[in-house]
Protein backbone atom coordinates (compact mmCIF):
# COMPACT_ATOMS: atom_id res chain seq x y z
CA UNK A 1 0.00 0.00 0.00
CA UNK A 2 1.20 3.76 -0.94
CA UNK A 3 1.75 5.82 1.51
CA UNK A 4 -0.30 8.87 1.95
CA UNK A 5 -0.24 12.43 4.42
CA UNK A 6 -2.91 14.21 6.32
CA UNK A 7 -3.88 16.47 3.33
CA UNK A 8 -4.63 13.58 0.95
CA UNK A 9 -6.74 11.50 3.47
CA UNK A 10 -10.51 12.89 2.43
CA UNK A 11 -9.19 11.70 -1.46
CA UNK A 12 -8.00 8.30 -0.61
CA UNK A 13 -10.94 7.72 2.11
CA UNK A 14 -13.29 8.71 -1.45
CA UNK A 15 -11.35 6.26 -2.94
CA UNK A 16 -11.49 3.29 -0.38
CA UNK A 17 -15.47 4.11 -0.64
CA UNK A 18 -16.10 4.17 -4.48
CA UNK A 19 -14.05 0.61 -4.40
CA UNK A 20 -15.85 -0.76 -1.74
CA UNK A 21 -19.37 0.47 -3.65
CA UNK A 22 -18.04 -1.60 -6.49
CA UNK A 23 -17.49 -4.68 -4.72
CA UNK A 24 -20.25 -4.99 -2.87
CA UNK A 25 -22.32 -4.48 -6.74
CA UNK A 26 -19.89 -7.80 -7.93
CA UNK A 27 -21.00 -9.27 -4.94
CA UNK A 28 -24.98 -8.95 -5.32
CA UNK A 29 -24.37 -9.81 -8.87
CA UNK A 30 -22.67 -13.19 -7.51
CA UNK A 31 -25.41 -13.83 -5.14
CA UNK A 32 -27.81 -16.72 -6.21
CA UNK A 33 -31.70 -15.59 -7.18
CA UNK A 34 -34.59 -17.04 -5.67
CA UNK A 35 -36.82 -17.95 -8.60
CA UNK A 36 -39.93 -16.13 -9.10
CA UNK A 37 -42.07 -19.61 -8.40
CA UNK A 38 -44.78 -18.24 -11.21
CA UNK A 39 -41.65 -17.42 -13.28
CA UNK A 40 -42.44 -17.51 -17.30
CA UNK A 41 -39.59 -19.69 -18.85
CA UNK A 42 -39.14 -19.36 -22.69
CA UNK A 43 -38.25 -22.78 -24.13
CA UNK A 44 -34.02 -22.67 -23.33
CA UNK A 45 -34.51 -21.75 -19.87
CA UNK A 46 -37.26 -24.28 -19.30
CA UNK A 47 -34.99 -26.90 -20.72
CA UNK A 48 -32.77 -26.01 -18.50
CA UNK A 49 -34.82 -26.14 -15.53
CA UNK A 50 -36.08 -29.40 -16.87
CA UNK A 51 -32.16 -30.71 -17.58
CA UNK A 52 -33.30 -32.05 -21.02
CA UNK A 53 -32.30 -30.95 -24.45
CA UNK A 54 -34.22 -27.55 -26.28
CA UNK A 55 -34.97 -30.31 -29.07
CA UNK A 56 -36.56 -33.40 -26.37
CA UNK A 57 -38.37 -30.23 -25.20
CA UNK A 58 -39.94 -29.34 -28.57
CA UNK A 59 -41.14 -33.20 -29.13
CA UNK A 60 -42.94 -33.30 -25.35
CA UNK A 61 -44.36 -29.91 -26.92
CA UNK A 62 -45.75 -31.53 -30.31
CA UNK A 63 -46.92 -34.69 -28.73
CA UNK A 64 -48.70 -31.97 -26.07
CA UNK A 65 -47.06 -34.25 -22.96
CA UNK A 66 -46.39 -30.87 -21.07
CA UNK A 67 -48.34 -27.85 -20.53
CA UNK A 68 -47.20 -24.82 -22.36
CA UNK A 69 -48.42 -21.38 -23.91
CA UNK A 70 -48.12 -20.17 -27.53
CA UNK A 71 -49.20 -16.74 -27.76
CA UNK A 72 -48.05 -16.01 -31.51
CA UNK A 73 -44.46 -18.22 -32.55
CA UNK A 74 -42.78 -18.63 -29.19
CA UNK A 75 -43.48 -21.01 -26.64
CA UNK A 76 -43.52 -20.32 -22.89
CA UNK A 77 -44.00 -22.42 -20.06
CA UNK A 78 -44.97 -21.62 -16.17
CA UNK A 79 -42.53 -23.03 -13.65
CA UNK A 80 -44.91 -23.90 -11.08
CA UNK A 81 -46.95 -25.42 -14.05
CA UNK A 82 -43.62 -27.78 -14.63
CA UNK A 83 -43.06 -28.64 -11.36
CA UNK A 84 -46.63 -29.87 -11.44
CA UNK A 85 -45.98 -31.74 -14.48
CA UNK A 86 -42.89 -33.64 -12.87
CA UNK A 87 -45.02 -34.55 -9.79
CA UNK A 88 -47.65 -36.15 -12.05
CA UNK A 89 -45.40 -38.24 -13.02
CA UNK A 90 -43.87 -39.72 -9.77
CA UNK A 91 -43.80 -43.90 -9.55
CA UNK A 92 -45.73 -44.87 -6.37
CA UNK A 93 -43.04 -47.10 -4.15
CA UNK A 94 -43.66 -50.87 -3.84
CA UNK A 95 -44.67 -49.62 -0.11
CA UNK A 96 -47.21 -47.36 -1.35
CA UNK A 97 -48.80 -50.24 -3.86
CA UNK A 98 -48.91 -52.50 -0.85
CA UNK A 99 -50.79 -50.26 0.85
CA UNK A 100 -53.02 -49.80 -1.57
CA UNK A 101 -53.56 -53.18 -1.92
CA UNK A 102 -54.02 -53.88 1.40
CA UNK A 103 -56.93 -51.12 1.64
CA UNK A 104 -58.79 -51.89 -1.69
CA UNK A 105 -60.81 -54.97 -0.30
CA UNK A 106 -62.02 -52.86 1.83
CA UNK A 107 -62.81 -50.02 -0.65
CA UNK A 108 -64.78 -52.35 -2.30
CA UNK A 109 -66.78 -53.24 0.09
CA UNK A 110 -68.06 -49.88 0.94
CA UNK A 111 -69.20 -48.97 -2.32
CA UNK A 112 -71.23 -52.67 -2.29
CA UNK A 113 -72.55 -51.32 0.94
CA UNK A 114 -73.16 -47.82 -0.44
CA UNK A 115 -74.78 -48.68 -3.32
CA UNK A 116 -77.23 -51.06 -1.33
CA UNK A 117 -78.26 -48.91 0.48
CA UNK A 118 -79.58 -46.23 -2.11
């Protein structure tokens, strides 16, 4: 570090300030976004959010397997609309068809019952 006198100090404390001012812009820069949850994605940065290819994206598009918007030529898609989409399509655990399995007899049952009785 240079040195500096008395005189000079209100110049280099201007200085220190404007640099510090500049780093701490870098640094919000850095600093990871929250996503807007109702973000609109246009079809790169839903692919990325999706990790699949802009081109796997465009054939889920034509044979209509995930919800999108076309206002005019580009295609847009909601994220919360996606995220939907990917929990549609979660595989139930062997646990969770064993349950079921175990309750449908049951199910069955009631409806017999219900429908008797109307």
């Amino acid at each position: 570090m240079e040195s500096f006198n008395f005189n000079e100090l209100p110049e280099v404390v201007r200085q220190l300030f404007e640099k510090v001012e500049r780093i701490e812009m870098l640094m919000a820069r850095l600093e990871p976004k929250e996503p807007d949850e109702n973000e609109i994605l246009n079809i790169e940065e839903a692919a990325e959010f999706l990790k699949v290819s802009v081109g796997a994206l465009y054939t889920k598009v034509s044979r209509q397997e995930i919800p999108y918007s076309k206002p005019g030529k580009r295609l847009y898609f909601n994220r919360i609309d996606l995220k939907e989409w990917i929990r549609q399509g979660k595989r139930r655990t062997l646990t969770e068809i064993r349950q079921d399995a175990e309750i449908q007899p049951y199910r069955n049952r009631l409806r017999s019952a219900i429908r008797r009785n109307h």
